[in-house]
C-alpha atoms as a PDB file:
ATOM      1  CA  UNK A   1     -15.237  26.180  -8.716  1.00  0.00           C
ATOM      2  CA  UNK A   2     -16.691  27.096  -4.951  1.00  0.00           C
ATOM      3  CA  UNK A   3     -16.053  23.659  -4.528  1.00  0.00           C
ATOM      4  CA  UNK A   4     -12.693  23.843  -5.186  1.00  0.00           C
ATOM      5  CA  UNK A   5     -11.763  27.023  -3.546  1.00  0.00           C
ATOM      6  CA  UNK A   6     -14.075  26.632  -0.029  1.00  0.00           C
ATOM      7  CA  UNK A   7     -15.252  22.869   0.091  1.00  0.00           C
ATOM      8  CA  UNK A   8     -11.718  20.634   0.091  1.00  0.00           C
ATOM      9  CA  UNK A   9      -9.729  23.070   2.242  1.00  0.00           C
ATOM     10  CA  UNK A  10     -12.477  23.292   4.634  1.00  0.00           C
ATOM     11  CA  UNK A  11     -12.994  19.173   4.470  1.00  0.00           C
ATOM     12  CA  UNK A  12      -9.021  19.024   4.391  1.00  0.00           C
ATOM     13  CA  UNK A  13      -8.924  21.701   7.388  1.00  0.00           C
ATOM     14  CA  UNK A  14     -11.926  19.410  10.124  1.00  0.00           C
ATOM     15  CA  UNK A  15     -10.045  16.055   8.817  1.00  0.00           C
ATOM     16  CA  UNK A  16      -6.886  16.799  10.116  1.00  0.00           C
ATOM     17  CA  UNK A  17      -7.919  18.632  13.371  1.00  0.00           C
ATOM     18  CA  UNK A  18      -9.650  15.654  13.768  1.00  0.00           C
ATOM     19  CA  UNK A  19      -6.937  12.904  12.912  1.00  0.00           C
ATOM     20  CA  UNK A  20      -4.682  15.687  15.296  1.00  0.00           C
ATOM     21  CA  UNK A  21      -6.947  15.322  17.913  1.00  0.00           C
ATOM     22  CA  UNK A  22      -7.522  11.357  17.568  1.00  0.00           C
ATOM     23  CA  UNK A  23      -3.264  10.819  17.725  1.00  0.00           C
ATOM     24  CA  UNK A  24      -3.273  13.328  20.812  1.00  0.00           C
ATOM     25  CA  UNK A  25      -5.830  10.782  22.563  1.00  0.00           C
ATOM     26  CA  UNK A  26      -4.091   7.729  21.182  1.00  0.00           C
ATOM     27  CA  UNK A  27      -0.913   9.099  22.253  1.00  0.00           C
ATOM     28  CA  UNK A  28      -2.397   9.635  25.760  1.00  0.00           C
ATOM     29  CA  UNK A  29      -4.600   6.277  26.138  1.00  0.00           C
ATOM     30  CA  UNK A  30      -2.170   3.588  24.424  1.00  0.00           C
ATOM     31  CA  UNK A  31       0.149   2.454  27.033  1.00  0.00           C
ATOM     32  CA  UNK A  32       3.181   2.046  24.054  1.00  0.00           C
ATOM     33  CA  UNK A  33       2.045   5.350  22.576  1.00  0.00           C
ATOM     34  CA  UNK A  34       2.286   7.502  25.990  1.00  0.00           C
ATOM     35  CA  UNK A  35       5.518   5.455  26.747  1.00  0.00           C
ATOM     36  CA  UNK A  36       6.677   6.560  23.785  1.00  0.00           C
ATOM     37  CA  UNK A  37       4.951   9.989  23.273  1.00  0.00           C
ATOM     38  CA  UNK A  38       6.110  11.014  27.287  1.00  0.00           C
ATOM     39  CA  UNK A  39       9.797   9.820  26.640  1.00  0.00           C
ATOM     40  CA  UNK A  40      10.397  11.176  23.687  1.00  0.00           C
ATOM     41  CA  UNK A  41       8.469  14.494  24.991  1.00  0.00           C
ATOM     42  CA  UNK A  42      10.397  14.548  28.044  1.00  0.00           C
ATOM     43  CA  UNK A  43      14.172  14.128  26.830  1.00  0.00           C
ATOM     44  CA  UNK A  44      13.359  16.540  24.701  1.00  0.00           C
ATOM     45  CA  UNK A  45      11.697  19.271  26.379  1.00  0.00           C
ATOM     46  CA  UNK A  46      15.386  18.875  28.959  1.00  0.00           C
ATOM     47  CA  UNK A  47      17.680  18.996  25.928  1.00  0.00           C
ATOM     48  CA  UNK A  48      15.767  21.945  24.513  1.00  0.00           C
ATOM     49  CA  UNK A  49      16.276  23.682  27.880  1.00  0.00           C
ATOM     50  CA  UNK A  50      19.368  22.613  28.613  1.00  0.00           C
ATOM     51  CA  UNK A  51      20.402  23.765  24.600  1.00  0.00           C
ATOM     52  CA  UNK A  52      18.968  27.202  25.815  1.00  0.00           C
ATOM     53  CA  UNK A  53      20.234  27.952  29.163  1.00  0.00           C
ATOM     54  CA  UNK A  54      23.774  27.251  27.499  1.00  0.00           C
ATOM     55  CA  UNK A  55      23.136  29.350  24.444  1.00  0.00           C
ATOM     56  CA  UNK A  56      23.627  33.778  24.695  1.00  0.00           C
ATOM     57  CA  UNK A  57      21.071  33.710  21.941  1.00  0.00           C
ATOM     58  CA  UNK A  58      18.622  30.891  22.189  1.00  0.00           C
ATOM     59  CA  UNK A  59      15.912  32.215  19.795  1.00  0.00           C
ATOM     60  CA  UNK A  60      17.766  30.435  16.694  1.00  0.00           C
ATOM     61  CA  UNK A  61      17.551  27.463  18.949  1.00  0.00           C
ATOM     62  CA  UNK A  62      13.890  27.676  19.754  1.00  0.00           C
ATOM     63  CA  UNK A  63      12.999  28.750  16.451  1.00  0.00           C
ATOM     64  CA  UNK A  64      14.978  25.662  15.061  1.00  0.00           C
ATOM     65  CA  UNK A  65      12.792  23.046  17.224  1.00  0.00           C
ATOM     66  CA  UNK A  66       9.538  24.405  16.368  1.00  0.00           C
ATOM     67  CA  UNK A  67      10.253  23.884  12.674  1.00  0.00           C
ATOM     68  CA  UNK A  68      11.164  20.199  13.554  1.00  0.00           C
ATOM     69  CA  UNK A  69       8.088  19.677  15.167  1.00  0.00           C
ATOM     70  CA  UNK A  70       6.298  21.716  12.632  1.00  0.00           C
ATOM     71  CA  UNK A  71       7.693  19.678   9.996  1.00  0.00           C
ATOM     72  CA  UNK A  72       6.852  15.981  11.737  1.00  0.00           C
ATOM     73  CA  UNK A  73       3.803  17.141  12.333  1.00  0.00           C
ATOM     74  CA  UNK A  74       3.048  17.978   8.710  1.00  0.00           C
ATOM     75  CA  UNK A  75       4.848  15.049   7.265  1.00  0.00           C
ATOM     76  CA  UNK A  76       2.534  12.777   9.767  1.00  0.00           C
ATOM     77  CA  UNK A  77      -0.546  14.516  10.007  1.00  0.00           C
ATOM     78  CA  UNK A  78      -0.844  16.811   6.862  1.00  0.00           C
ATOM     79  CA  UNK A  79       0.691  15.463   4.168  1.00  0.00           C
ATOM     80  CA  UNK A  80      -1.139  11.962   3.779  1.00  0.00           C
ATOM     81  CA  UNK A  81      -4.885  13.195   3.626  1.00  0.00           C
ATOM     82  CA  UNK A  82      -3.608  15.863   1.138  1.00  0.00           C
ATOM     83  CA  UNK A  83      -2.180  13.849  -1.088  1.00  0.00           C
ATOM     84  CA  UNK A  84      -4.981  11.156  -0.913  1.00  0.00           C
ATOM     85  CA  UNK A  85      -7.413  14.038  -1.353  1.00  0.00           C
ATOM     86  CA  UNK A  86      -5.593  15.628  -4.780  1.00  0.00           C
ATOM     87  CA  UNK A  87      -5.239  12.061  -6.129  1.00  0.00           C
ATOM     88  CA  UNK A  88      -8.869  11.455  -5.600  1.00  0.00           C
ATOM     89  CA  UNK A  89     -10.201  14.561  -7.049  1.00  0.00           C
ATOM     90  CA  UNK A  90      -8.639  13.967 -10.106  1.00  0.00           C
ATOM     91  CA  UNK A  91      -9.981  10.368 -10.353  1.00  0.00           C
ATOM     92  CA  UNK A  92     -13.242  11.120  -9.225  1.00  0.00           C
ATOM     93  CA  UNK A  93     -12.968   8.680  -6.402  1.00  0.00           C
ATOM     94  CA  UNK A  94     -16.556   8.411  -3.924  1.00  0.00           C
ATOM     95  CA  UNK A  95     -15.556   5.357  -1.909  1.00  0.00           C
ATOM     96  CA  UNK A  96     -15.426   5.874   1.902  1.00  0.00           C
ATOM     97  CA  UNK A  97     -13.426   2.469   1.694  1.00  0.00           C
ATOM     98  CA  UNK A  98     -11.008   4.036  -0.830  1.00  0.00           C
ATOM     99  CA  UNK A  99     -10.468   7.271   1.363  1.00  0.00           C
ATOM    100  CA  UNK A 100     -10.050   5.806   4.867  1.00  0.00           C
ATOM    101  CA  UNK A 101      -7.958   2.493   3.122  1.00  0.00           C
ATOM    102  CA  UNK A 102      -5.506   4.859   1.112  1.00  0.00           C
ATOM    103  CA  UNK A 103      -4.707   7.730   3.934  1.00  0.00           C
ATOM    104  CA  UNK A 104      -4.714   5.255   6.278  1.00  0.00           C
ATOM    105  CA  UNK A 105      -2.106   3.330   4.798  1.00  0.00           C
ATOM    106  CA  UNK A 106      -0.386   5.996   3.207  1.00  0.00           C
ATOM    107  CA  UNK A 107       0.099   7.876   6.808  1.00  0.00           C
ATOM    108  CA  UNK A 108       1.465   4.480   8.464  1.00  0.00           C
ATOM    109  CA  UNK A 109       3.491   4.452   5.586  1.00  0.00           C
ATOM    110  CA  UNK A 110       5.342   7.326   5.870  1.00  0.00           C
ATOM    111  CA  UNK A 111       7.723   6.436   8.698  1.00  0.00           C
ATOM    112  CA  UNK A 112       8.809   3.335   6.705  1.00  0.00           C
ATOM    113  CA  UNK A 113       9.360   5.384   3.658  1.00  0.00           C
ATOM    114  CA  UNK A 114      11.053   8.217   5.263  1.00  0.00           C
ATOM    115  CA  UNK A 115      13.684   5.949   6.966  1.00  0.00           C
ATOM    116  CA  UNK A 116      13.772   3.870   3.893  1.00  0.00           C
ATOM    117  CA  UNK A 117      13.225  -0.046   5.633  1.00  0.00           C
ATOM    118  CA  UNK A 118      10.599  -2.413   5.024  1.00  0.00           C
ATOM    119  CA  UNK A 119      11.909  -5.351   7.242  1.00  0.00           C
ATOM    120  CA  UNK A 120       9.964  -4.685  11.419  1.00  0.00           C
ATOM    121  CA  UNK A 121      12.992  -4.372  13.649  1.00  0.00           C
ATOM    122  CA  UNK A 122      10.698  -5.173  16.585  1.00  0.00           C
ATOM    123  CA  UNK A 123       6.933  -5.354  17.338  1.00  0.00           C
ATOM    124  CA  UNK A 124       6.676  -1.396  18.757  1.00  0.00           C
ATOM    125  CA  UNK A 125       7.332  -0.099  15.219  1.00  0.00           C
ATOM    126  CA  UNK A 126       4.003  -2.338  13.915  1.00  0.00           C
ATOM    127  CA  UNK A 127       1.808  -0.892  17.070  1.00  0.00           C
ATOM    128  CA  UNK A 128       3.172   2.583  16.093  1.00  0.00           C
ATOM    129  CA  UNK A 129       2.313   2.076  12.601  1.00  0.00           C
ATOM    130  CA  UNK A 130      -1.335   0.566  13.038  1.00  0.00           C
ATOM    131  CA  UNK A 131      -2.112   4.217  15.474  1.00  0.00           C
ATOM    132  CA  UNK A 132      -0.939   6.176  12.269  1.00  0.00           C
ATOM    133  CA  UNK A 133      -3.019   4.080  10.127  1.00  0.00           C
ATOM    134  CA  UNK A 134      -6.338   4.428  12.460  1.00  0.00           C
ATOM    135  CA  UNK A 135      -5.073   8.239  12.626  1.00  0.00           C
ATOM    136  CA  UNK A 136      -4.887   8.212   8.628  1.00  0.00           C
ATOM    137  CA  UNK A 137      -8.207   6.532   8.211  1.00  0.00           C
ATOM    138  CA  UNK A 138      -9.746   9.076  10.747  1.00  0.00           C
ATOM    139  CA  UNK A 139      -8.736  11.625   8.537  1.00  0.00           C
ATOM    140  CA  UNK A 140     -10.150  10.146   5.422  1.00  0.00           C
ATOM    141  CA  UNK A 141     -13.435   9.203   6.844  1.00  0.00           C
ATOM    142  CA  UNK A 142     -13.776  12.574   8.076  1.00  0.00           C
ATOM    143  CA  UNK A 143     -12.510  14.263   4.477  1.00  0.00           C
ATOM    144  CA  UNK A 144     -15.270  11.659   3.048  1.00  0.00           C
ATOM    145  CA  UNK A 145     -17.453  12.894   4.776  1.00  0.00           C
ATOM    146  CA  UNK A 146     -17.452  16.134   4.450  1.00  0.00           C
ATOM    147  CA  UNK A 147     -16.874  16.437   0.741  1.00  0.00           C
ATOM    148  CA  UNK A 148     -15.287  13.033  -0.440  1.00  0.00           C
ATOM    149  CA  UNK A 149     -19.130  12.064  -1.299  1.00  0.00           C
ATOM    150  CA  UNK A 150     -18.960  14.542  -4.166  1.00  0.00           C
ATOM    151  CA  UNK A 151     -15.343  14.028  -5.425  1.00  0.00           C
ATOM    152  CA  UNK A 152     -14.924  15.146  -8.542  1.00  0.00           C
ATOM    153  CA  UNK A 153     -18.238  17.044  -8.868  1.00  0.00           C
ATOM    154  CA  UNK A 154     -20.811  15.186  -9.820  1.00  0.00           C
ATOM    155  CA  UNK A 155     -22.629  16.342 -12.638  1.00  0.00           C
ATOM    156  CA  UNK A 156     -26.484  16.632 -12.911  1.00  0.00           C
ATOM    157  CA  UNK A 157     -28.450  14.167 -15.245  1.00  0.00           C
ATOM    158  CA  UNK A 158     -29.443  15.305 -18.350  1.00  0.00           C
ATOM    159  CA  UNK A 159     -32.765  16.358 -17.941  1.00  0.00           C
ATOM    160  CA  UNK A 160     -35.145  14.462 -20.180  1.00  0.00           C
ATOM    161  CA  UNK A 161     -36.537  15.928 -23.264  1.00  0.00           C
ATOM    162  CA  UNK A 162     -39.723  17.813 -22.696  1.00  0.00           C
ATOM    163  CA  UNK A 163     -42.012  17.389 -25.963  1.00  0.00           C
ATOM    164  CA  UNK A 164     -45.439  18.650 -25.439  1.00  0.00           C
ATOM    165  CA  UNK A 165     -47.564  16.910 -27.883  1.00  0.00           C
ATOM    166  CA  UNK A 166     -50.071  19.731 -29.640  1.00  0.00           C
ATOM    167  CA  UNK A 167     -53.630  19.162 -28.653  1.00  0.00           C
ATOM    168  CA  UNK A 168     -55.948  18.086 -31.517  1.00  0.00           C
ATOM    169  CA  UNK A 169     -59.362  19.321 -31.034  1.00  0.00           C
END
């Protein structure tokens, strides 16, 4: 029960600082990624302003864009390793293969599913995808690690009967 209540949201909690902190890099050291990261960034930090400055009451506004970005975030960076870690609790899965292979794939996966497409409309979206499937499979390893190992709470091996054979004297 600890393990349930302390272990997996801790485990949950490092994996996706982690996977957070691996897309911030990636996002940074990629060239497409900071092209993409620093446009999108920059058009709309100016619209943001621009919707404020031109607002009387801009905290709706504010408060509006934060949830957006709250919600990406979650949907790209939360939501995968969650999921993956539920689903594996309740098979029992160990593998480190099974937990970096599934969120990985799951979290490149979600962009495609979100927009609903399966047919690349040019090479950027694949890049894009593989950095959310190396940030997925951070996330898992890291989960793994911490208490993917014990999924499903291993139990303890019977302990072998102890017969103590009476002395004969």
């Amino acid at each position: 029960m600890i393990r349930w209540l302390l272990l997996i949201p801790f485990a949950l909690l490092i994996a996706i600082g982690m996977s957070s902190l691996f897309f911030f890099i990636a996002s940074m050291v990629d060239p497409l990624m900071a092209t993409l990261t620093g446009e999108t960034l920059f058009v709309g930090f100016w619209h943001l302003l621009d919707a404020v400055f031109s607002s009387d009451d801009p905290a709706p506004i504010v408060a509006d864009a934060m949830l957006t970005v709250g919600r990406i975030m979650f949907t790209l960076l939360v939501l995968p390793p969650l999921v993956i870690a539920v689903i594996s609790e309740v098979l029992r899965m160990r593998s480190l293969l099974w937990y970096a292979l599934a969120t990985g794939i799951l979290t490149a996966a979600v962009p495609w599913i979100l927009r609903g497409a399966a047919r690349v409309q040019n090479p950027e979206e694949l890049h894009v995808s593989a950095i959310l499937g190396l940030t997925g499979a951070v996330a898992g390893f890291i989960y793994w690690a911490i208490a993917g190992r014990d999924a499903g709470g291993r139990t303890a091996p019977p302990a072998p009967p102890t017969s103590q054979m009476p002395s004969g004297s």
